[in-house]
PDB file of N, CA and C in Angstrom:
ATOM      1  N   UNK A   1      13.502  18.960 -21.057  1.00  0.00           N
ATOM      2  CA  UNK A   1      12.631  18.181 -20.225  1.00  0.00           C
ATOM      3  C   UNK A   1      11.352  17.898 -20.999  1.00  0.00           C
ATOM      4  N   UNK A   2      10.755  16.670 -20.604  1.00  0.00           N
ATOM      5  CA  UNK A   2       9.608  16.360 -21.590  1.00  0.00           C
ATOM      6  C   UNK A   2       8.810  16.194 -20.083  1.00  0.00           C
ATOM      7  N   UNK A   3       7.014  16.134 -20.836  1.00  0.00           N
ATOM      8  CA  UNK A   3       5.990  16.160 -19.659  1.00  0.00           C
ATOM      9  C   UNK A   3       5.253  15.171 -20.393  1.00  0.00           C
ATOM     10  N   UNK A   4       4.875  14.333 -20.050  1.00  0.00           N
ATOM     11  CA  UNK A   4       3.749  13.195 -20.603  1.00  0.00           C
ATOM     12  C   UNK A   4       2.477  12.575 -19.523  1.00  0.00           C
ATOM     13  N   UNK A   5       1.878  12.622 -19.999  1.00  0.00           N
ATOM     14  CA  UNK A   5       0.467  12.603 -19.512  1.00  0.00           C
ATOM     15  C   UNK A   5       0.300  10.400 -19.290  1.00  0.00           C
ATOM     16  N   UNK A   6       0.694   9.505 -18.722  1.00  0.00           N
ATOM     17  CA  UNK A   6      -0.231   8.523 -19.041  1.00  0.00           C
ATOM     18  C   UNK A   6      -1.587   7.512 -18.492  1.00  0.00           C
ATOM     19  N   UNK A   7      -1.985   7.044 -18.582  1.00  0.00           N
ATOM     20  CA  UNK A   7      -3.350   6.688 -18.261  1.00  0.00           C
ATOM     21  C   UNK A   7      -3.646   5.394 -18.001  1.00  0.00           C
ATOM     22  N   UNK A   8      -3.281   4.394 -16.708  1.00  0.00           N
ATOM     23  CA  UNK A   8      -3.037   3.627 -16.355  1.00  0.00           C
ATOM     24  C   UNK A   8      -4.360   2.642 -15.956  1.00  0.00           C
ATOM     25  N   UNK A   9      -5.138   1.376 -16.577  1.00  0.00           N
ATOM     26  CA  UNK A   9      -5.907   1.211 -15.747  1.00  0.00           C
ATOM     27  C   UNK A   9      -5.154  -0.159 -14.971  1.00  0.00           C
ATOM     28  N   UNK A  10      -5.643   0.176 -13.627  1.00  0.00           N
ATOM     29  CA  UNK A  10      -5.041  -0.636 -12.553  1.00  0.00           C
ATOM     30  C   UNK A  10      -5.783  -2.011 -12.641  1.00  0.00           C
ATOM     31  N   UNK A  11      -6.535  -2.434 -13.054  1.00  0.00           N
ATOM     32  CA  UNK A  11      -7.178  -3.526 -13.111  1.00  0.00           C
ATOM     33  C   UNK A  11      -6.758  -4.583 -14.526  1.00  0.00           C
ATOM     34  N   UNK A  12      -5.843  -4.676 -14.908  1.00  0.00           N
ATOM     35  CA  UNK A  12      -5.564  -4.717 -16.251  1.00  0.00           C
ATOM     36  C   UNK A  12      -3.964  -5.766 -16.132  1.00  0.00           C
ATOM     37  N   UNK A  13      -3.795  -6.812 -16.427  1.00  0.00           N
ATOM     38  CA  UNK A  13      -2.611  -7.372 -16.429  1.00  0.00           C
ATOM     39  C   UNK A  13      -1.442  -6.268 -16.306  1.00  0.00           C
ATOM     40  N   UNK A  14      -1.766  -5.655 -17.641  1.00  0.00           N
ATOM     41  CA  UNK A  14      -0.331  -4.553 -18.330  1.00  0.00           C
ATOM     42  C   UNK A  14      -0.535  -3.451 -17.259  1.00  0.00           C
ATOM     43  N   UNK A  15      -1.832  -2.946 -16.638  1.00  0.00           N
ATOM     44  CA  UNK A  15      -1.526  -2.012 -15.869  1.00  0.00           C
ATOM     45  C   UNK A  15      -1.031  -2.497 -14.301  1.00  0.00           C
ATOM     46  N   UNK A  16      -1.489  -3.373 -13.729  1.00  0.00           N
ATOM     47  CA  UNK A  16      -1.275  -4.075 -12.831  1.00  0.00           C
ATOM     48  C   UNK A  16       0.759  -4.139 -12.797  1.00  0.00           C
ATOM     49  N   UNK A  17       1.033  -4.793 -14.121  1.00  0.00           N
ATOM     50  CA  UNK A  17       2.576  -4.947 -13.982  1.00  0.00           C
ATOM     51  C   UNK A  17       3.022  -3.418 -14.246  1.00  0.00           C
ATOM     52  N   UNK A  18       2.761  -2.654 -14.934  1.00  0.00           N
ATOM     53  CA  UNK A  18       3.699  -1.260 -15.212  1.00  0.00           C
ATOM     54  C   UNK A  18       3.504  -0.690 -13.940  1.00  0.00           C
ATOM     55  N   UNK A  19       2.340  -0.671 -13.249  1.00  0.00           N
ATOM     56  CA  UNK A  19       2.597  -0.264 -11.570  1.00  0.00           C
ATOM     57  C   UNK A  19       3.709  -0.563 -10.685  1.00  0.00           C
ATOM     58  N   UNK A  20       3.565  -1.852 -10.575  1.00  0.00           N
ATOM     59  CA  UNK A  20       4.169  -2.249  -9.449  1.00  0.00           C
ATOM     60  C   UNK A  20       5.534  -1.655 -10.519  1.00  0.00           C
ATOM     61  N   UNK A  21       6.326  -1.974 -11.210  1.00  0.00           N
ATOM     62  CA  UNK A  21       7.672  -1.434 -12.183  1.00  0.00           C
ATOM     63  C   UNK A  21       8.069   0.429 -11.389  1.00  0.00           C
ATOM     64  N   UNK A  22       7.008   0.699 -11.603  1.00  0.00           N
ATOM     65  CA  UNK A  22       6.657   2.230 -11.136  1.00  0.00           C
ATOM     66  C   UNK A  22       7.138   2.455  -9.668  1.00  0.00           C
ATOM     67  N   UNK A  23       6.197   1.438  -8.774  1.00  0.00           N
ATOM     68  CA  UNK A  23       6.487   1.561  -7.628  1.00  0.00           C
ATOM     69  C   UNK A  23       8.075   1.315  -7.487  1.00  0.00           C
ATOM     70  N   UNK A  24       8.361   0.295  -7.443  1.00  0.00           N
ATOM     71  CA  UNK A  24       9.602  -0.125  -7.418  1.00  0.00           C
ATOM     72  C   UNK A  24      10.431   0.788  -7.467  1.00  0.00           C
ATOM     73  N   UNK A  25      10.565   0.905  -8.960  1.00  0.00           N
ATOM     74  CA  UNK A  25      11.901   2.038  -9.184  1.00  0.00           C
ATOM     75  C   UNK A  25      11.691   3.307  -8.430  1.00  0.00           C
ATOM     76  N   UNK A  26      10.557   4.069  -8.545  1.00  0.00           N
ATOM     77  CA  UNK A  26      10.222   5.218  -7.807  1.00  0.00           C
ATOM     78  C   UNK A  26      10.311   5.467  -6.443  1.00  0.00           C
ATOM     79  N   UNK A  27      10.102   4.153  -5.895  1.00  0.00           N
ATOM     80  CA  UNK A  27      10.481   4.387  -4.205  1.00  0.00           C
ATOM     81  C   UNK A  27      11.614   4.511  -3.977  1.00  0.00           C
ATOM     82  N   UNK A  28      12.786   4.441  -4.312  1.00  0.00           N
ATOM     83  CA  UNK A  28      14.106   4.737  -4.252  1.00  0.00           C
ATOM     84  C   UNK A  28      14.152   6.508  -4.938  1.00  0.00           C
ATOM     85  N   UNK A  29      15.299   6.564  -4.743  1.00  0.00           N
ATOM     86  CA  UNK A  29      15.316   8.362  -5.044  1.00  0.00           C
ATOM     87  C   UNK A  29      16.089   8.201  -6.535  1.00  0.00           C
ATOM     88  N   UNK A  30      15.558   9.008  -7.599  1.00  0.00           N
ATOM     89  CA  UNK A  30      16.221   8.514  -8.669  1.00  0.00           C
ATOM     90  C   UNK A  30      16.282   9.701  -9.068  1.00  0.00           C
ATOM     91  N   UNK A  31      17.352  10.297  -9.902  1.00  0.00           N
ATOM     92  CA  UNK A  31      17.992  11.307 -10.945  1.00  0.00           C
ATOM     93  C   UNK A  31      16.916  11.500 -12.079  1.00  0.00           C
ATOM     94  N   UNK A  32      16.590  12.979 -12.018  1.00  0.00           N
ATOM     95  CA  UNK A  32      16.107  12.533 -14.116  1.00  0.00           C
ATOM     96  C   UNK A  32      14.847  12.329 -13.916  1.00  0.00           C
ATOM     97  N   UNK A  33      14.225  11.458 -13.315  1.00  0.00           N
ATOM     98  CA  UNK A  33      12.714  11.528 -13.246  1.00  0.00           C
ATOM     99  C   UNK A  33      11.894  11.840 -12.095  1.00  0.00           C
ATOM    100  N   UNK A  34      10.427  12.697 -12.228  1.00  0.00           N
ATOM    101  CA  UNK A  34       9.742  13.051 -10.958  1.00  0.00           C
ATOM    102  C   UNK A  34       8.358  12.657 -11.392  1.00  0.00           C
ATOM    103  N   UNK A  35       7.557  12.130 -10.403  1.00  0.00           N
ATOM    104  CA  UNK A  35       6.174  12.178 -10.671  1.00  0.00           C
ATOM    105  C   UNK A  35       5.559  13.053 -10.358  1.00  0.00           C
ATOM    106  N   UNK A  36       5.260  13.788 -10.906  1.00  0.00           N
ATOM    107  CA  UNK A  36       4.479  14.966 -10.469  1.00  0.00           C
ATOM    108  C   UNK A  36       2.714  15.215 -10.340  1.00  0.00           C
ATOM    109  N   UNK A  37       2.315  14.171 -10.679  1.00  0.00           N
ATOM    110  CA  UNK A  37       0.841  14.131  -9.737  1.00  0.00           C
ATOM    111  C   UNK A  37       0.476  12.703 -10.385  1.00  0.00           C
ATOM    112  N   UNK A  38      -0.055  12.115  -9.101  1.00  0.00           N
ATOM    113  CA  UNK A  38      -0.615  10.548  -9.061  1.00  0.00           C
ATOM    114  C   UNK A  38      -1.871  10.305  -8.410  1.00  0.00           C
ATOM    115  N   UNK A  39      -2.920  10.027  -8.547  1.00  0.00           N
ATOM    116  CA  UNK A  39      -4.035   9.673  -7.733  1.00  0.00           C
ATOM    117  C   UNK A  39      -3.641   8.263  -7.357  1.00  0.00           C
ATOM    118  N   UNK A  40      -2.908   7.729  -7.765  1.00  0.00           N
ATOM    119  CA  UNK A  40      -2.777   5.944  -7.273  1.00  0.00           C
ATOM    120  C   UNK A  40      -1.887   6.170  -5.623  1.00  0.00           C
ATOM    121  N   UNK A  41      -2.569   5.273  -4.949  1.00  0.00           N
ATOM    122  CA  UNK A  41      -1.742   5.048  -3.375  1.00  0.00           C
ATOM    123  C   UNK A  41      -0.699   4.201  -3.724  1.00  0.00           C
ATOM    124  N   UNK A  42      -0.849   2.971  -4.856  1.00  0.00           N
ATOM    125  CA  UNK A  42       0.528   2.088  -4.982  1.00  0.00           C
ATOM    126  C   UNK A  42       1.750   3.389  -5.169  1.00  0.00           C
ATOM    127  N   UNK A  43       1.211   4.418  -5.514  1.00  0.00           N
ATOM    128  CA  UNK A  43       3.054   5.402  -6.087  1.00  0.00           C
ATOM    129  C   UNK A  43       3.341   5.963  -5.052  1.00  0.00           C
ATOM    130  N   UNK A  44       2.574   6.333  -3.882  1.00  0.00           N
ATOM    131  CA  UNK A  44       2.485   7.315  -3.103  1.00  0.00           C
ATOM    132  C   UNK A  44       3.421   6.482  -1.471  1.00  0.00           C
ATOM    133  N   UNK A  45       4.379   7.002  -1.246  1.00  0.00           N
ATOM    134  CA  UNK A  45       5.377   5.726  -0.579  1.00  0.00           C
ATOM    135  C   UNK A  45       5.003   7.012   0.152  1.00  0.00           C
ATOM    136  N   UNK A  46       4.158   6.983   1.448  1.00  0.00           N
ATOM    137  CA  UNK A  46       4.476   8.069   2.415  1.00  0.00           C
ATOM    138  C   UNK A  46       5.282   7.481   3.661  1.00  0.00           C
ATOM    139  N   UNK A  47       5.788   8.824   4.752  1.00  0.00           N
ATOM    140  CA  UNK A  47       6.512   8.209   5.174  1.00  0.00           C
ATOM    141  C   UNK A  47       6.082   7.517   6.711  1.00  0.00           C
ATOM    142  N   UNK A  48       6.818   6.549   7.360  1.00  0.00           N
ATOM    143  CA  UNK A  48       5.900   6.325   8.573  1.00  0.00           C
ATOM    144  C   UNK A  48       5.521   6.810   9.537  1.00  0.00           C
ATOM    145  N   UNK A  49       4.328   7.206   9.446  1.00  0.00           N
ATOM    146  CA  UNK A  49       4.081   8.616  11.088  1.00  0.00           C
ATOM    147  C   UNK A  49       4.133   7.918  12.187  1.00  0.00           C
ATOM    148  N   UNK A  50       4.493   6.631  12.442  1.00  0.00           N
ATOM    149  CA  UNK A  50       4.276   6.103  13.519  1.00  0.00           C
ATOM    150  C   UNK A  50       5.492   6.303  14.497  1.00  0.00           C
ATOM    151  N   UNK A  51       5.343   6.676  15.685  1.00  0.00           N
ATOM    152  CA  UNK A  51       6.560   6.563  16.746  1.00  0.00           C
ATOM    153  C   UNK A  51       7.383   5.763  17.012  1.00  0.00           C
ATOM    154  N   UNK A  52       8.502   5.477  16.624  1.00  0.00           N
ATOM    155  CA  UNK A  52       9.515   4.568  16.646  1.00  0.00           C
ATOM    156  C   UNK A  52       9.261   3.830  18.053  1.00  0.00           C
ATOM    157  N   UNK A  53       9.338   4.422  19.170  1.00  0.00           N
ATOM    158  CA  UNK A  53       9.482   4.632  20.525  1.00  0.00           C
ATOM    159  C   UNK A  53       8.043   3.415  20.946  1.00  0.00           C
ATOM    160  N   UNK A  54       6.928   4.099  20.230  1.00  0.00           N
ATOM    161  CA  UNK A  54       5.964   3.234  19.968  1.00  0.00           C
ATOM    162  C   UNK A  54       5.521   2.126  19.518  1.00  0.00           C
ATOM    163  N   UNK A  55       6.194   1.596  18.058  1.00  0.00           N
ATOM    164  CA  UNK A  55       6.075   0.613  17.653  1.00  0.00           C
ATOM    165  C   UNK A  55       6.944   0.203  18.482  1.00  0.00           C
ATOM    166  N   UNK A  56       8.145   0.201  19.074  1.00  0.00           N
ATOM    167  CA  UNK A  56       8.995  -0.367  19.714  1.00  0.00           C
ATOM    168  C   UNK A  56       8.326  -0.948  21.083  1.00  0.00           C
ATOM    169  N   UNK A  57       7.379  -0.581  21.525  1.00  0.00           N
ATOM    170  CA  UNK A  57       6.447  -0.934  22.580  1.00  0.00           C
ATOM    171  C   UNK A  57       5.545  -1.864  22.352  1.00  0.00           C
ATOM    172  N   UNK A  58       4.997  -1.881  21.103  1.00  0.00           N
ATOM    173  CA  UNK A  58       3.777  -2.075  20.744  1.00  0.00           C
ATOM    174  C   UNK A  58       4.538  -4.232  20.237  1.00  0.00           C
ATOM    175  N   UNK A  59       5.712  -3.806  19.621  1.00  0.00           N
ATOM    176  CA  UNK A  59       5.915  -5.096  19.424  1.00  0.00           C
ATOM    177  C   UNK A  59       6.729  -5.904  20.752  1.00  0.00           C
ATOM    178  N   UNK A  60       7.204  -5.189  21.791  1.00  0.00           N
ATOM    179  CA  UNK A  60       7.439  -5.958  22.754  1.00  0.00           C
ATOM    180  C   UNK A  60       6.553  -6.518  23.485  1.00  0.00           C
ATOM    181  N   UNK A  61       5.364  -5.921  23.502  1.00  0.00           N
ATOM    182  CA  UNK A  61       4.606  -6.367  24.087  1.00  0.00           C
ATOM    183  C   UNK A  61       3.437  -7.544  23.384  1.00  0.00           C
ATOM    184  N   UNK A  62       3.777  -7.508  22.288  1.00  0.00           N
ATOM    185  CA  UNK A  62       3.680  -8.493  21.780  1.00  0.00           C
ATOM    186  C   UNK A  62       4.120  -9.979  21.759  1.00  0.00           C
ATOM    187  N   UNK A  63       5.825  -9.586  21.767  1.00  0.00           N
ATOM    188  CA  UNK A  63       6.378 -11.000  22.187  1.00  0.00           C
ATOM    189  C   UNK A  63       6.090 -11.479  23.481  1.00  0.00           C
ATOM    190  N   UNK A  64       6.209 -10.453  24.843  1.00  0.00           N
ATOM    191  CA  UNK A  64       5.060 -10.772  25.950  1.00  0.00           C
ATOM    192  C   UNK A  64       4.319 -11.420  25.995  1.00  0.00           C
ATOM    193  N   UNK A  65       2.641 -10.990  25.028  1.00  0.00           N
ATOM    194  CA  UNK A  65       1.626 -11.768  25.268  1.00  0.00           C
ATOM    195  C   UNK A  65       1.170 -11.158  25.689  1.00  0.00           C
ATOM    196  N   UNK A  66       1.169  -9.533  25.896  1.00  0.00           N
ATOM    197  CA  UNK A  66       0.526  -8.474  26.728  1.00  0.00           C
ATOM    198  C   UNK A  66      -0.427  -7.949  25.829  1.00  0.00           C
ATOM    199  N   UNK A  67      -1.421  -8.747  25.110  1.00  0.00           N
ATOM    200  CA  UNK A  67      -2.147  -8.224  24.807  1.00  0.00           C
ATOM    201  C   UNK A  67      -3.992  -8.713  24.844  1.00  0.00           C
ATOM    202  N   UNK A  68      -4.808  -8.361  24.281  1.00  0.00           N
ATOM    203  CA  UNK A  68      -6.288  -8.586  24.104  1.00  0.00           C
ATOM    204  C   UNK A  68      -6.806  -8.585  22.997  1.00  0.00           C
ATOM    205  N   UNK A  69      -7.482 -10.133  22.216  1.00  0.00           N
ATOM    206  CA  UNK A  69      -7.870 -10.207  20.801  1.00  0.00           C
ATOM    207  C   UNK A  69      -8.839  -9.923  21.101  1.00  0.00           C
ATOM    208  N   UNK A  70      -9.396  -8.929  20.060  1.00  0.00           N
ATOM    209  CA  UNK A  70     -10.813  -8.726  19.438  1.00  0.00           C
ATOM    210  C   UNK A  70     -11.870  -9.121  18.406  1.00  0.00           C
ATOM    211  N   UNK A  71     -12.839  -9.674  19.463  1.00  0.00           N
ATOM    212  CA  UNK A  71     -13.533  -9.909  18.228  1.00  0.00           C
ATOM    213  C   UNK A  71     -14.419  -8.936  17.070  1.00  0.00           C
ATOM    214  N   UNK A  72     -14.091  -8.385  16.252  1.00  0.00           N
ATOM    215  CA  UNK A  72     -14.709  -7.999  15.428  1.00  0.00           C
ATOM    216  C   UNK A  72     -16.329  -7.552  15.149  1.00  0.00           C
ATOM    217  N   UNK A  73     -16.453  -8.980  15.366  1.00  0.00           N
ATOM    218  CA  UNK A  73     -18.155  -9.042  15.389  1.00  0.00           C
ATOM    219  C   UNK A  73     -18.916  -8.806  16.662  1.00  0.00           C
ATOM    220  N   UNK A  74     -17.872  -8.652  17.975  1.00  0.00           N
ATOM    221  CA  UNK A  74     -18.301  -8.077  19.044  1.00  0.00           C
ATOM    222  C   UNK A  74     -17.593  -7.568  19.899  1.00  0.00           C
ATOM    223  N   UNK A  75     -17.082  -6.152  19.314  1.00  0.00           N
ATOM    224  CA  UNK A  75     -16.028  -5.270  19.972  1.00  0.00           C
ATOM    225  C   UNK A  75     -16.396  -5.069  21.808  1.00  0.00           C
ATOM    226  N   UNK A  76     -17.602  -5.173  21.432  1.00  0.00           N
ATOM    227  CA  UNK A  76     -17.890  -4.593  22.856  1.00  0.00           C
ATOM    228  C   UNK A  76     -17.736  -5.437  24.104  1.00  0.00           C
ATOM    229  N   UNK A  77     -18.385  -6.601  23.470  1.00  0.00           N
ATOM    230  CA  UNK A  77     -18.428  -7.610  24.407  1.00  0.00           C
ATOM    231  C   UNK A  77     -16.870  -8.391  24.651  1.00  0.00           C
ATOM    232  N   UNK A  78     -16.136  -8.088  23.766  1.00  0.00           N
ATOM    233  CA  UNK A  78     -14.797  -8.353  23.861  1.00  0.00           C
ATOM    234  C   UNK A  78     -14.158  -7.581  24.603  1.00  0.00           C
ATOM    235  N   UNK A  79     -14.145  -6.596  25.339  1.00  0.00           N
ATOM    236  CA  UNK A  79     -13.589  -5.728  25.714  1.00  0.00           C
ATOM    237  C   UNK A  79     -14.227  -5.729  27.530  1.00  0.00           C
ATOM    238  N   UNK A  80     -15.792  -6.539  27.466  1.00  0.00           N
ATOM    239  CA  UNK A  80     -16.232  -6.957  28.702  1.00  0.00           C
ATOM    240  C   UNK A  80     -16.882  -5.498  29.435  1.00  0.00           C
ATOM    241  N   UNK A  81     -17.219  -4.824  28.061  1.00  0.00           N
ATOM    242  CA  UNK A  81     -18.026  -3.581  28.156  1.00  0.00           C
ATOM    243  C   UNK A  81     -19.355  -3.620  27.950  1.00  0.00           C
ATOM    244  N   UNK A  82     -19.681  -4.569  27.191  1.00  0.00           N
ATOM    245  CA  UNK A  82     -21.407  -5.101  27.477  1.00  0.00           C
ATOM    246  C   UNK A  82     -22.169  -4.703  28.708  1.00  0.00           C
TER     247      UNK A  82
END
């Protein structure tokens, strides 16, 4: 087994493309290779904590129309909590 150290800057054409390459292959489960520590979020494929049960709600009620846009710039008053 070999251990190699490399040093990626993300802002960088070449680092920009060897990432996403990274991501790619790595999000699948592969033989033979492990990453064993990454500060980058592009490598880091966590898994979805969200409630199936939930999103499953969250987008029906969507196709509904059961919902309330917010404005941003005035959460409050959007909400008719002013």
């Amino acid at each position: 087994m070999t251990t190699i150290t490399i040093k990626i800057n993300e802002r960088t054409k070449a680092g920009k493309a060897l990432m996403a390459i990274l991501s790619e292959t790595f999000a699948k489960k592969t033989d033979g290779v492990e990453i064993v520590e990454t500060d980058s979020k592009k490598l880091i494929k966590e898994k979805n904590s969200y409630n199936p049960e939930f999103v499953k709600m969250v987008l029906e009620s969507a196709k509904r129309g059961e919902y309330k846009e917010i404005d941003p710039k005035d959460i409050w008053g959007s909400l008719g909590l002013k």
